[in-house]
N, C-alpha and C. Protein backbone atom coordinates (compact mmCIF):
# COMPACT_ATOMS: atom_id res chain seq x y z
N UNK A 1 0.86 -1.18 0.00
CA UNK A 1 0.00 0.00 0.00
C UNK A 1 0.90 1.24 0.00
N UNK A 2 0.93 1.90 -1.13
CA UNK A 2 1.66 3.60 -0.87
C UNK A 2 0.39 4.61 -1.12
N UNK A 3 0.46 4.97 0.31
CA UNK A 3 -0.13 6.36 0.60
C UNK A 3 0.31 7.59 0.50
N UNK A 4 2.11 7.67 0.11
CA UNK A 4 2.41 8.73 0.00
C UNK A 4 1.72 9.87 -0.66
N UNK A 5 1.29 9.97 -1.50
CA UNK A 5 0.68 10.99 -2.41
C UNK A 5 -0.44 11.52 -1.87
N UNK A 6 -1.11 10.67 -0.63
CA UNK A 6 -2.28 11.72 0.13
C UNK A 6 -1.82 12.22 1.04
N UNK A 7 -0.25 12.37 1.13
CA UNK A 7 0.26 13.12 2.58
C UNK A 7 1.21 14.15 1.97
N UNK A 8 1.08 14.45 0.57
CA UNK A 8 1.63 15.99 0.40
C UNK A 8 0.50 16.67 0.11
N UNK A 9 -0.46 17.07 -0.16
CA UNK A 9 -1.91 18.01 0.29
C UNK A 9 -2.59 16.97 0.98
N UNK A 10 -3.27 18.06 2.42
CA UNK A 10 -4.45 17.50 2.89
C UNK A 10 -5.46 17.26 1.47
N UNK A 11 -5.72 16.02 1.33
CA UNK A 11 -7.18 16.11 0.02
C UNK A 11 -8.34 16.63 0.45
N UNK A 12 -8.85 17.49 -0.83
CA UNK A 12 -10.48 17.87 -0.34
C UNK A 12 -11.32 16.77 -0.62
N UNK A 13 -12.53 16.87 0.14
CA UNK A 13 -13.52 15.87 -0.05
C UNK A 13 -14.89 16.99 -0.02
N UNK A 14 -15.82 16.28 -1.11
CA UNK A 14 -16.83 17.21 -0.70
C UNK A 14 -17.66 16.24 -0.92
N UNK A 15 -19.22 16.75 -0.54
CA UNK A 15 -20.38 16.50 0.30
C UNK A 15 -21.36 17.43 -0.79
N UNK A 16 -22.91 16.89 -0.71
CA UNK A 16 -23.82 17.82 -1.55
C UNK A 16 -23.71 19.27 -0.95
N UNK A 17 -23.55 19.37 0.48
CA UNK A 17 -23.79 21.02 1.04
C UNK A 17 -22.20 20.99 1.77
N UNK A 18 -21.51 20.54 1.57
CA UNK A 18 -20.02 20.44 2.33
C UNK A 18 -18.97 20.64 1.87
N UNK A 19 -17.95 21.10 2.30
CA UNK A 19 -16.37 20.52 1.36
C UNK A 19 -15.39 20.80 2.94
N UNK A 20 -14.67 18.97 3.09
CA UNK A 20 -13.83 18.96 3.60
C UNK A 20 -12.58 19.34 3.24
N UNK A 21 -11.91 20.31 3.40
CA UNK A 21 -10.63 21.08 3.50
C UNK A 21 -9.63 21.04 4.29
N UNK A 22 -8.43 20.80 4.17
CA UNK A 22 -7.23 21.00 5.13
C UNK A 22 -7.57 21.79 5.97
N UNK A 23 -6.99 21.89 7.28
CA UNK A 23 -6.73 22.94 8.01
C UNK A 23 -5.90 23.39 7.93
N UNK A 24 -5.94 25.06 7.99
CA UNK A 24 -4.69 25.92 7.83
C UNK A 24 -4.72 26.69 9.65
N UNK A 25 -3.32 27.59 9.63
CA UNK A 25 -3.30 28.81 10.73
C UNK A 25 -4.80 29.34 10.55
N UNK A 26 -4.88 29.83 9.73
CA UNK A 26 -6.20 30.90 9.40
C UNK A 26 -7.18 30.97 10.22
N UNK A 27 -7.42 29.34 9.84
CA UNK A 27 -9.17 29.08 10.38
C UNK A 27 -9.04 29.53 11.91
N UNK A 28 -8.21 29.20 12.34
CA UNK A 28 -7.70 29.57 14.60
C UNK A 28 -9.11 30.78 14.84
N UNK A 29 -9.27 32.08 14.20
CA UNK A 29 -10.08 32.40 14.81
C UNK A 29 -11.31 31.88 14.36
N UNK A 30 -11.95 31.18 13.52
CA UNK A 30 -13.11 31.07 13.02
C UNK A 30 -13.70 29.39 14.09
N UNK A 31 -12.33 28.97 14.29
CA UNK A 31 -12.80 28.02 15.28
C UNK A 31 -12.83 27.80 16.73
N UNK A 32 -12.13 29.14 16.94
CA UNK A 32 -12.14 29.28 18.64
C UNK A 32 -13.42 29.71 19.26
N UNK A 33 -13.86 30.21 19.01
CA UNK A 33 -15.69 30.48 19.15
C UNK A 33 -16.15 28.78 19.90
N UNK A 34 -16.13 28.10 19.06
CA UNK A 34 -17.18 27.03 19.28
C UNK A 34 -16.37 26.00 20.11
N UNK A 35 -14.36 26.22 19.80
CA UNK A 35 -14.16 25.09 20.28
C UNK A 35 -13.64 25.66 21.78
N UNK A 36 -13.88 26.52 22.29
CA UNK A 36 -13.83 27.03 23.61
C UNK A 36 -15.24 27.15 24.22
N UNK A 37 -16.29 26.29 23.71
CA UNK A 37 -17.17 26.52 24.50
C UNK A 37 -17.92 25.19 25.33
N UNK A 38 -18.45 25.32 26.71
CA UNK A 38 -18.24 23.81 27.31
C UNK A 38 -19.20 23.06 26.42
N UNK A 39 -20.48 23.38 26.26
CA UNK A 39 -21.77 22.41 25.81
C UNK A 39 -21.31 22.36 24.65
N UNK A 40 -20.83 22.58 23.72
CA UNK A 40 -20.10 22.06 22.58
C UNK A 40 -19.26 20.84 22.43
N UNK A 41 -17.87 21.22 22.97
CA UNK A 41 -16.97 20.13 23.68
C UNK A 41 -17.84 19.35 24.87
N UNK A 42 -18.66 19.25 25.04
CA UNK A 42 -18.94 18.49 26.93
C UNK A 42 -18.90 16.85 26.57
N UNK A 43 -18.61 16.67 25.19
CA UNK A 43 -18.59 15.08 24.85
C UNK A 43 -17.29 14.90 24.09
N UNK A 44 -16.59 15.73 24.52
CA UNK A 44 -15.10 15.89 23.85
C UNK A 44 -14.06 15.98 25.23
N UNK A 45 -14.33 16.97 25.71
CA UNK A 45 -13.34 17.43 26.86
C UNK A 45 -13.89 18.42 27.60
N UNK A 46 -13.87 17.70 28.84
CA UNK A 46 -14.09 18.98 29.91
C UNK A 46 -13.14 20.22 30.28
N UNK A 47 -12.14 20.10 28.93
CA UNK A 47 -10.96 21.19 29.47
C UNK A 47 -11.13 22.20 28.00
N UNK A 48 -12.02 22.73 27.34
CA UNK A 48 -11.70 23.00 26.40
C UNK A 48 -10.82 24.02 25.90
N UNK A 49 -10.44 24.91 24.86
CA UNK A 49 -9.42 25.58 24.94
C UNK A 49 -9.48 26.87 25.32
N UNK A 50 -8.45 27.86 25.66
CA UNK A 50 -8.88 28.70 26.58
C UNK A 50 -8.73 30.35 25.61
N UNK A 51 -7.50 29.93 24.77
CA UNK A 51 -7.42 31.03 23.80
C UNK A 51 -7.35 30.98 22.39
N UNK A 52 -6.95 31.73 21.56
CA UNK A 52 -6.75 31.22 19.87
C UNK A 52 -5.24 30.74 20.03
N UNK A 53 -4.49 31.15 20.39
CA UNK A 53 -3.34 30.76 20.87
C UNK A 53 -2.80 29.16 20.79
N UNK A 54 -3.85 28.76 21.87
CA UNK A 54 -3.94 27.10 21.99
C UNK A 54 -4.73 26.45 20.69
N UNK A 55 -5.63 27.07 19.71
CA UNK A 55 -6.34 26.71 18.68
C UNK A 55 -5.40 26.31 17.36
N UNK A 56 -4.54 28.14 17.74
CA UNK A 56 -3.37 27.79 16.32
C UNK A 56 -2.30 26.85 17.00
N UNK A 57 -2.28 26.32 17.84
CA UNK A 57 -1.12 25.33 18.64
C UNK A 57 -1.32 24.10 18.07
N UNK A 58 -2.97 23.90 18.34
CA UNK A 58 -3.18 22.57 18.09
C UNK A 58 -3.22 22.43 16.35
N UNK A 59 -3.41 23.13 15.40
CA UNK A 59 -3.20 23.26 14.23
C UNK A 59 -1.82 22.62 13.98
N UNK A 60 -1.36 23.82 14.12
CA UNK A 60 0.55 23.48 14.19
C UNK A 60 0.73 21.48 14.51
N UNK A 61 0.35 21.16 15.95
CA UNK A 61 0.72 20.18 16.16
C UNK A 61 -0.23 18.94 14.85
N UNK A 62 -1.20 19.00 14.82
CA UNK A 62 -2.33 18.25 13.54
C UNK A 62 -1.39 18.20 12.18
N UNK A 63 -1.38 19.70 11.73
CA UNK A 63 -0.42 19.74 10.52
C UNK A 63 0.93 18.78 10.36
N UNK A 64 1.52 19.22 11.62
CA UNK A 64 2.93 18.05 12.23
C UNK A 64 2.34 16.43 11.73
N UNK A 65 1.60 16.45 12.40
CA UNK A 65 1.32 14.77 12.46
C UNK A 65 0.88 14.03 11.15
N UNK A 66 -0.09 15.28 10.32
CA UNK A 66 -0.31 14.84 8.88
C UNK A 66 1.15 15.03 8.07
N UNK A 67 2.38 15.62 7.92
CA UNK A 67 3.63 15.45 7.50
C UNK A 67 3.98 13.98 8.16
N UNK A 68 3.25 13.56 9.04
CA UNK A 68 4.63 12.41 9.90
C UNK A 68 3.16 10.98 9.47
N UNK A 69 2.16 11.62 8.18
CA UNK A 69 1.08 10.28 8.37
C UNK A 69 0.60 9.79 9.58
N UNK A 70 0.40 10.74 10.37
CA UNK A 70 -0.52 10.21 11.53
C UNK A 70 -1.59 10.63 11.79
N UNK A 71 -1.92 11.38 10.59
CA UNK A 71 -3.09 12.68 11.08
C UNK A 71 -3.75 12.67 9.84
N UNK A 72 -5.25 13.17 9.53
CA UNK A 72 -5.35 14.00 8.46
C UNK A 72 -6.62 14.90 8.47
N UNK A 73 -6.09 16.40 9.09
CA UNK A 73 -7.01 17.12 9.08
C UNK A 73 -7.56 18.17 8.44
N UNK A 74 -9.20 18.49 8.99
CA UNK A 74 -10.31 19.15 7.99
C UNK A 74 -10.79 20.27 8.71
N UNK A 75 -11.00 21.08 8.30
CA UNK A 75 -12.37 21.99 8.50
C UNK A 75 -13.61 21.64 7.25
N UNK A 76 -15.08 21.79 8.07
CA UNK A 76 -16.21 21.40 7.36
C UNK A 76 -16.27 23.01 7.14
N UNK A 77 -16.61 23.12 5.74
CA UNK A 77 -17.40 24.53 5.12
C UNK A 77 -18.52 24.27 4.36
N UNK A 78 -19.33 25.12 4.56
CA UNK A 78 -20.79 25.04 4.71
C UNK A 78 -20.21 25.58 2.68
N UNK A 79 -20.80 25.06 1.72
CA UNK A 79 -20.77 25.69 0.23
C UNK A 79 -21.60 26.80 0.39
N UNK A 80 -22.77 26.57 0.45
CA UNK A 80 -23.65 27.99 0.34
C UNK A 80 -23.27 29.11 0.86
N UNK A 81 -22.89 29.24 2.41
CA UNK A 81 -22.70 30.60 2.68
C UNK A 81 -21.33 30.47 3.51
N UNK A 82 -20.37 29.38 2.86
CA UNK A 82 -18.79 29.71 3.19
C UNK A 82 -18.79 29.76 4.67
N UNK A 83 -19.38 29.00 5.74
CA UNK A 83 -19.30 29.38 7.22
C UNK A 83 -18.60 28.10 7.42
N UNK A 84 -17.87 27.81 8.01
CA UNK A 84 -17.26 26.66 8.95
C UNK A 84 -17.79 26.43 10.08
N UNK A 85 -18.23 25.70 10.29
CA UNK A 85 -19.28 24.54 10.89
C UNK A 85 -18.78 23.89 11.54
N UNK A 86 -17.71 22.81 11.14
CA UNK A 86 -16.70 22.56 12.20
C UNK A 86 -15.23 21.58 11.56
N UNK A 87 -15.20 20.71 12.62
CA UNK A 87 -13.69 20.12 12.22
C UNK A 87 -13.74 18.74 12.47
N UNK A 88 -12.99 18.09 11.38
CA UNK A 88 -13.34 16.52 11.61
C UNK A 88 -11.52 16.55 11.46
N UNK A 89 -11.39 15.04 11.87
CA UNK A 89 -9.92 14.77 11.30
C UNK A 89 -9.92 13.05 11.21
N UNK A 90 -8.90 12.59 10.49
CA UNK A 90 -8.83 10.97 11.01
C UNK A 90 -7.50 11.44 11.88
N UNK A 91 -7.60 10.54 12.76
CA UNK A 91 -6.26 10.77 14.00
C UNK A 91 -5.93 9.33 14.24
N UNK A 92 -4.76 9.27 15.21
CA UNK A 92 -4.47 7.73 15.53
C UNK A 92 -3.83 7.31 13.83
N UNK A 93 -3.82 7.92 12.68
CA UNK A 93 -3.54 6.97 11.77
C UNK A 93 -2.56 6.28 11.61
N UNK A 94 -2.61 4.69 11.79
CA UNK A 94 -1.25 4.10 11.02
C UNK A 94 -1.81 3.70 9.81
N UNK A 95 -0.84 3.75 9.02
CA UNK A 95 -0.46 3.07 7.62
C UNK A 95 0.30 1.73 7.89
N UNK A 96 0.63 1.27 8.84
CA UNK A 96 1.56 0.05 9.04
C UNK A 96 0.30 -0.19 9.78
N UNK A 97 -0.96 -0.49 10.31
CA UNK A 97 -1.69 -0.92 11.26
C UNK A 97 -3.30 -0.91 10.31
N UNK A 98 -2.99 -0.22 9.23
CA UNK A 98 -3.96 -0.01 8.27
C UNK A 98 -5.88 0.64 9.30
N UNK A 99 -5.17 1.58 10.01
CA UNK A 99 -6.03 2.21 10.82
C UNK A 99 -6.00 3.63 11.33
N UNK A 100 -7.42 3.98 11.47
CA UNK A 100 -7.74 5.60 11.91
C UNK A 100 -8.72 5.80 13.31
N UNK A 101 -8.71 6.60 13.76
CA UNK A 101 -9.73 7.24 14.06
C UNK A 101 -10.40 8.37 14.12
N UNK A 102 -11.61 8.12 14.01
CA UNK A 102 -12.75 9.72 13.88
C UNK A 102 -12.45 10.72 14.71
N UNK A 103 -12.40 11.91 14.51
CA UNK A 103 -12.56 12.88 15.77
C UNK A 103 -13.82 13.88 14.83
N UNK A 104 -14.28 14.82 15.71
CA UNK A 104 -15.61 15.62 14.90
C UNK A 104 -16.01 16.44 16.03
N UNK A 105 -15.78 17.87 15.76
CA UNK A 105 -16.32 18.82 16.35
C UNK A 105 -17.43 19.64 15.49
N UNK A 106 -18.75 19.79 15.96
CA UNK A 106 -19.46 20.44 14.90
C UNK A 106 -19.98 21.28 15.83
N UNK A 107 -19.78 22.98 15.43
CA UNK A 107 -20.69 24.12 15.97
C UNK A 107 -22.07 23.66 16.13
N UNK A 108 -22.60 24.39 17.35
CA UNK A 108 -24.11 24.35 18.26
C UNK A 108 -24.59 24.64 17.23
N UNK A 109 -25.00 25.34 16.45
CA UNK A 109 -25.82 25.31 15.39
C UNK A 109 -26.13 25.04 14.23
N UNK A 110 -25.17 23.78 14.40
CA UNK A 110 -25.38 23.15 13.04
C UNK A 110 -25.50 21.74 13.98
N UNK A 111 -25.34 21.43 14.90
CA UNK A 111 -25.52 19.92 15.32
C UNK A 111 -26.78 19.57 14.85
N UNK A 112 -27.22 18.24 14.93
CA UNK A 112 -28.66 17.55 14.73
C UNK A 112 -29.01 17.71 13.14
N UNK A 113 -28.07 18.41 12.30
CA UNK A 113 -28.71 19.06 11.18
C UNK A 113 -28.34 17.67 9.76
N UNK A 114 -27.46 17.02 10.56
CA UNK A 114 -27.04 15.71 9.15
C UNK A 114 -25.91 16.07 8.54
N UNK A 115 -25.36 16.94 8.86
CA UNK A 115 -23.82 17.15 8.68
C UNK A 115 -22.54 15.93 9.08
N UNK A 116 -23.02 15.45 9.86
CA UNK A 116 -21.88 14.32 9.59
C UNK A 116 -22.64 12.91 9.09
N UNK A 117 -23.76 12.85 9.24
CA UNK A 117 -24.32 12.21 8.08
C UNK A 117 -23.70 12.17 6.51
N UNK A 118 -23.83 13.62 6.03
CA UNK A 118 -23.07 13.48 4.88
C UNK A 118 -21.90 13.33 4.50
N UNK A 119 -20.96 14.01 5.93
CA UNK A 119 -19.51 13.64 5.58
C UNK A 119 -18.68 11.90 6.09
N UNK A 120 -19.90 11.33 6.81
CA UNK A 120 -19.32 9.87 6.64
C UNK A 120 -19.70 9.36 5.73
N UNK A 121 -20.65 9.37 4.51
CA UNK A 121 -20.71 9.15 3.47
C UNK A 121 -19.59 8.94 2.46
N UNK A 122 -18.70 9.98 2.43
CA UNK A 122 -17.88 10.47 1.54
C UNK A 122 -16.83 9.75 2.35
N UNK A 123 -16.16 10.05 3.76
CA UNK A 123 -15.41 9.90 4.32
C UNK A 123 -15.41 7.98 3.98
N UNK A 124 -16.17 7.28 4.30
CA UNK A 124 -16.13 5.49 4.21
C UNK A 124 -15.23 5.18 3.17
N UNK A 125 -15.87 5.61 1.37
CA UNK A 125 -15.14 5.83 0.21
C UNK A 125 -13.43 5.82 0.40
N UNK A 126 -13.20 7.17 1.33
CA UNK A 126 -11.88 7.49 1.64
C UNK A 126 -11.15 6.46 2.11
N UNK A 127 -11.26 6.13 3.11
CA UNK A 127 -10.70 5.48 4.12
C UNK A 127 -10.69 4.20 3.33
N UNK A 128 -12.14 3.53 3.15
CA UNK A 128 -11.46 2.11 2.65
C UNK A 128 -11.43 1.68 1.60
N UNK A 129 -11.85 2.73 0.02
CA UNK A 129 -11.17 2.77 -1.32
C UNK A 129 -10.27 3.27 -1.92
N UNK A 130 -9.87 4.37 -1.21
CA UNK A 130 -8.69 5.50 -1.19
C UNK A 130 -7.77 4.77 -0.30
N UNK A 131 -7.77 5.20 0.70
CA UNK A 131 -6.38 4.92 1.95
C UNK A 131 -6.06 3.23 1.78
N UNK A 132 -7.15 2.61 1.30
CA UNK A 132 -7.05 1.26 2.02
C UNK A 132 -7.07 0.42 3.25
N UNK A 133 -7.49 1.73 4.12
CA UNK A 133 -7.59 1.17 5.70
C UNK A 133 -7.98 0.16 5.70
N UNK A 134 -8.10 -0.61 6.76
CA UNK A 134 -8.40 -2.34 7.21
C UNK A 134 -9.56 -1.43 8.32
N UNK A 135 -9.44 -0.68 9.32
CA UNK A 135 -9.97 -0.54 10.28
C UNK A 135 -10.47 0.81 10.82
N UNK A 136 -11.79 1.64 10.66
CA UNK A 136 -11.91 2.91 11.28
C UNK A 136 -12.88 2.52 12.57
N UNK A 137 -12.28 3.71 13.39
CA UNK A 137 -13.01 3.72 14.83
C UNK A 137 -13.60 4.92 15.41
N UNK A 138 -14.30 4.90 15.90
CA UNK A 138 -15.61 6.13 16.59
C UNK A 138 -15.76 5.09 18.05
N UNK A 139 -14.53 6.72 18.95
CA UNK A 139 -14.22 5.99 20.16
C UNK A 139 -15.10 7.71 20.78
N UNK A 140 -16.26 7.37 21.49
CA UNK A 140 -17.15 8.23 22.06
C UNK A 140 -17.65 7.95 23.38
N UNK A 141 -17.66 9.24 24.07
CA UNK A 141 -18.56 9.11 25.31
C UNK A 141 -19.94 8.23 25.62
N UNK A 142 -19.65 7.71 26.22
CA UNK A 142 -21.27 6.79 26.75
C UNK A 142 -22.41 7.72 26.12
N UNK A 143 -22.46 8.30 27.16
CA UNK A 143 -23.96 9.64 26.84
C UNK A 143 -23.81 10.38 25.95
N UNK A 144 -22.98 10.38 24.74
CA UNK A 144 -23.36 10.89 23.32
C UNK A 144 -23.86 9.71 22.67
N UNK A 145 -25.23 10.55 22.74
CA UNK A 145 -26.69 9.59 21.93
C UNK A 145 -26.53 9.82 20.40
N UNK A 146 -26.08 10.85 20.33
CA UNK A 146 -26.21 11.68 18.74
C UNK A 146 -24.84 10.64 17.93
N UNK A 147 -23.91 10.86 18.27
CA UNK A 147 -22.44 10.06 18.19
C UNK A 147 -22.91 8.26 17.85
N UNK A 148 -23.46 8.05 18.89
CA UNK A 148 -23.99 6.77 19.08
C UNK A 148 -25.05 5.88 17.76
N UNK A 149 -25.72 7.12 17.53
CA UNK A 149 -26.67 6.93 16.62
C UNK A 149 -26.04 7.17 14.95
N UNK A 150 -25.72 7.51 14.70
CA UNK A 150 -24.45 8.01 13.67
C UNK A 150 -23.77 6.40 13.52
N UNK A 151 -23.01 6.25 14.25
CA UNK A 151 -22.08 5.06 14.00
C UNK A 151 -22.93 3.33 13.79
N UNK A 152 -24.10 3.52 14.34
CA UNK A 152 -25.11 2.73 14.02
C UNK A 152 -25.70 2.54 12.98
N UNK A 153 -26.31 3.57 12.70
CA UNK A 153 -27.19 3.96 11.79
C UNK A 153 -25.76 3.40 9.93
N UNK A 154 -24.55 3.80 10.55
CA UNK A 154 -23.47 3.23 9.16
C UNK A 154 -23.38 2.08 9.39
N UNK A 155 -23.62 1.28 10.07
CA UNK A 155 -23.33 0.05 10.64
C UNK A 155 -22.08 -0.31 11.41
N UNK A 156 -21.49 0.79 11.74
CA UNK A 156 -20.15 -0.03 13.30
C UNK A 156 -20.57 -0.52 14.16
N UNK A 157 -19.50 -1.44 14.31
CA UNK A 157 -20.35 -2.57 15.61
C UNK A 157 -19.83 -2.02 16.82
N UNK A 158 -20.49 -2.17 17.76
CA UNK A 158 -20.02 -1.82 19.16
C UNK A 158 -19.13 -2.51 19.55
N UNK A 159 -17.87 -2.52 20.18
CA UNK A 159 -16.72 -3.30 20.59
C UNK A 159 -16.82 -3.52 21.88
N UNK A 160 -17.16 -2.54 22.98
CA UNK A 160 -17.48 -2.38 23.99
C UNK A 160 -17.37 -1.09 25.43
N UNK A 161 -17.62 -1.12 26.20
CA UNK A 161 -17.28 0.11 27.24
C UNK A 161 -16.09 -0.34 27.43
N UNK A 162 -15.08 0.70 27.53
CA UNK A 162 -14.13 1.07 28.68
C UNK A 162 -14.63 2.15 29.79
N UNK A 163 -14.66 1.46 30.60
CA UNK A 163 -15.00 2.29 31.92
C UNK A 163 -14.17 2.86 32.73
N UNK A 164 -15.34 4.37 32.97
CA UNK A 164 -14.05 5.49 33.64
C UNK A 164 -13.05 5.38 33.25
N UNK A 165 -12.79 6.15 31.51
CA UNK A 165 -11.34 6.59 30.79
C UNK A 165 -11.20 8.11 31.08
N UNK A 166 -12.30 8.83 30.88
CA UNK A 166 -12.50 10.17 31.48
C UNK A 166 -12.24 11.13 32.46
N UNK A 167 -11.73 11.59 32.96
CA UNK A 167 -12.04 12.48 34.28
C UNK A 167 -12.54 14.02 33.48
N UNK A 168 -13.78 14.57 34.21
CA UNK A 168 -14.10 15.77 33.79
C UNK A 168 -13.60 16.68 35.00
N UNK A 169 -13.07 16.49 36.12
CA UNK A 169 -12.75 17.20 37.18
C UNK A 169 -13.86 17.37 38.45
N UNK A 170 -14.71 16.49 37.95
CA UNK A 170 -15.94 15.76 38.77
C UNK A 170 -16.32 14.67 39.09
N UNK A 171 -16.39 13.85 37.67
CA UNK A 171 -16.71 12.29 37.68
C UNK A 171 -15.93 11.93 36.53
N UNK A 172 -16.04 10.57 36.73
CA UNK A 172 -15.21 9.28 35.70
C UNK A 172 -16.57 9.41 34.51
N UNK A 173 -16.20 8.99 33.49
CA UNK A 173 -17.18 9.03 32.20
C UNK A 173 -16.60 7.60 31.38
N UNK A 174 -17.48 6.81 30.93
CA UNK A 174 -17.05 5.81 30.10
C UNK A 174 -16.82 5.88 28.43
N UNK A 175 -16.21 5.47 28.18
CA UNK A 175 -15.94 5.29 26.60
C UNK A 175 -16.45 4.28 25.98
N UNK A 176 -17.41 4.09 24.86
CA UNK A 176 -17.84 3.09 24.14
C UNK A 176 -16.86 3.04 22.94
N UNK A 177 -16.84 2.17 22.57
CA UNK A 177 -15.16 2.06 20.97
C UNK A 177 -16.58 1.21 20.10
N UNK A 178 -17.01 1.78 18.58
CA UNK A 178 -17.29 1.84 17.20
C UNK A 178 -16.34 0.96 16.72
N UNK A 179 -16.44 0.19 15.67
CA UNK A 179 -15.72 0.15 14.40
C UNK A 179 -16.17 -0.54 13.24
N UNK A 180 -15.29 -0.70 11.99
CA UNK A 180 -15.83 -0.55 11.00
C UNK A 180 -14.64 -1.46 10.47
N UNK A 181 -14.64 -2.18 9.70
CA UNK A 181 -13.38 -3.36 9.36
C UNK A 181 -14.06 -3.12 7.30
N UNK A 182 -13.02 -2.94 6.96
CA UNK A 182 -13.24 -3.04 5.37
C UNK A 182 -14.08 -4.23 5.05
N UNK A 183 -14.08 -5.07 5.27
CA UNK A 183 -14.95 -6.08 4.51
C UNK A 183 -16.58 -5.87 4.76
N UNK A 184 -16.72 -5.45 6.19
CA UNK A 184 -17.98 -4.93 6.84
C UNK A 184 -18.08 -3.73 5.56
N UNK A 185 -17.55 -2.96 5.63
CA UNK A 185 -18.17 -1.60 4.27
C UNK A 185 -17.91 -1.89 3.31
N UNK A 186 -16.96 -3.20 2.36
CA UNK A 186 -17.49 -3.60 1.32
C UNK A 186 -18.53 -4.11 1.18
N UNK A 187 -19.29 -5.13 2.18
CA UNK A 187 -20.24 -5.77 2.25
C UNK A 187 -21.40 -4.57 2.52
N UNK A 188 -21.49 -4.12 3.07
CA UNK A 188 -22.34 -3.18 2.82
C UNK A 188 -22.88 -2.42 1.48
N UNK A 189 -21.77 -1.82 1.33
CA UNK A 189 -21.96 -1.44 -0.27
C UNK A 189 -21.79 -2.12 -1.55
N UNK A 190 -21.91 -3.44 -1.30
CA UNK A 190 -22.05 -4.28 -2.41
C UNK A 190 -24.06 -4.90 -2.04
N UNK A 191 -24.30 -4.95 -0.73
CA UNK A 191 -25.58 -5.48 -0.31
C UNK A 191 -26.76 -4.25 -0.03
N UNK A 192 -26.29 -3.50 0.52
CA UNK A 192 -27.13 -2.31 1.31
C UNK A 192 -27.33 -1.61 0.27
C-alpha cells in the first residue's frame, strides 16, 4: 500500500452542502468560538481551549502529524454561505496498522442538522477505497446519543465500554469504541 501521495496536500472531499478542506493557521479564529465553549466540547473534553493561541497550537501540532502520516485534518465549510461549521480529522492513523480514528467537532448550530451524516458518506469511500484502511473507529462518550446513533445507523459494531477513561474534574465518564473493518463496508456497499 503507498499512501504517499495523500500526505503531500491535505485532500479535499466534498459533500452535496459540504467541502472537507485542510486545516490551515487561518481558520484559529473562526474556530475558537465554538471550540472554547463547554456544551459544545462536553462530549469531547471537559478542558476545552482557553485562547486562539492554543487553537493555532493545536493546528501546528495536527499539521505536524499529517507530515509524519498520523493525522489528516479538515475543517467542514458550509458551500452555500462559506461558514465553517466545524472540524473533523482521522487521528491515531497508522499506515503500518492499516487504521484511523474519527474525531468531529461540529458548531451548536449546526448539530442535529445531518452534517456528519453526509460527511461519513464520503469519508467510508476514503478510508477504505482511497487509503485502504483495514480498520476505522468512533471511540465516544457513553452519553453521546447523537455520536452513538451516527455510528449505528453506518453500521459499526459496538466493541465495547471502557470504563471510567474520562475524568471531567468531577466524575469518571465511560468510553464506548465503534468500528468498522473493510470487509464490513465492502459488504455493505455491495448489499445495502
Amino acid at each position: 500500500m503507498n499512501n504517499d501521495q495523500w500526505f503531500t496536500t491535505i485532500p479535499t472531499l466534498e459533500t452535496e452542502k459540504y467541502i472537507l478542506r485542510g486545516i490551515q493557521l487561518e481558520d484559529a479564529s473562526r474556530l475558537f468560538p465554538f471550540l472554547r465553549d463547554k456544551e459544545t466540547m462536553k462530549n469531547i473534553t471537559a478542558h476545552p481551549v482557553q485562547s486562539e493561541e492554543e487553537v493555532r497550537q493545536g493546528i501546528i501540532d495536527s499539521l505536524a502529524k499529517f507530515d509524519k502520516q498520523q493525522e489528516i485534518p479538515w475543517v467542514i465549510i458550509h458551500k452555500r454561505n462559506n461558514d465553517l461549521v466545524g472540524q473533523f480529522r482521522l487521528h491515531k492513523l497508522s499506515l503500518w496498522h492499516q487504521k484511523a480514528e474519527m474525531g468531529a467537532v461540529i458548531r451548536e448550530d449546526y448539530q442535529n442538522k445531518g452534517v456528519m451524516t453526509e460527511i461519513i458518506k464520503v469519508l467510508l469511500p476514503f478510508v477504505f477505497d482511497t487509503l485502504r484502511l483495514h480498520r476505522l473507529v468512533g471511540d465516544i462518550f457513553a452519553r453521546n446519543d447523537g455520536s452513538r446513533k451516527l455510528l449505528e445507523k453506518f453500521g459499526f459494531t459496538k466493541e465495547g465500554v471502557l470504563r471510567d477513561t474520562d475524568y471531567d474534574g468531577v466524575k469518571f465518564h465511560d468510553t464506548v469504541v465503534y468500528s468498522m473493518l473493510r470487509k464490513e463496508y465492502e459488504w455493505k456497499k455491495k448489499y445495502a
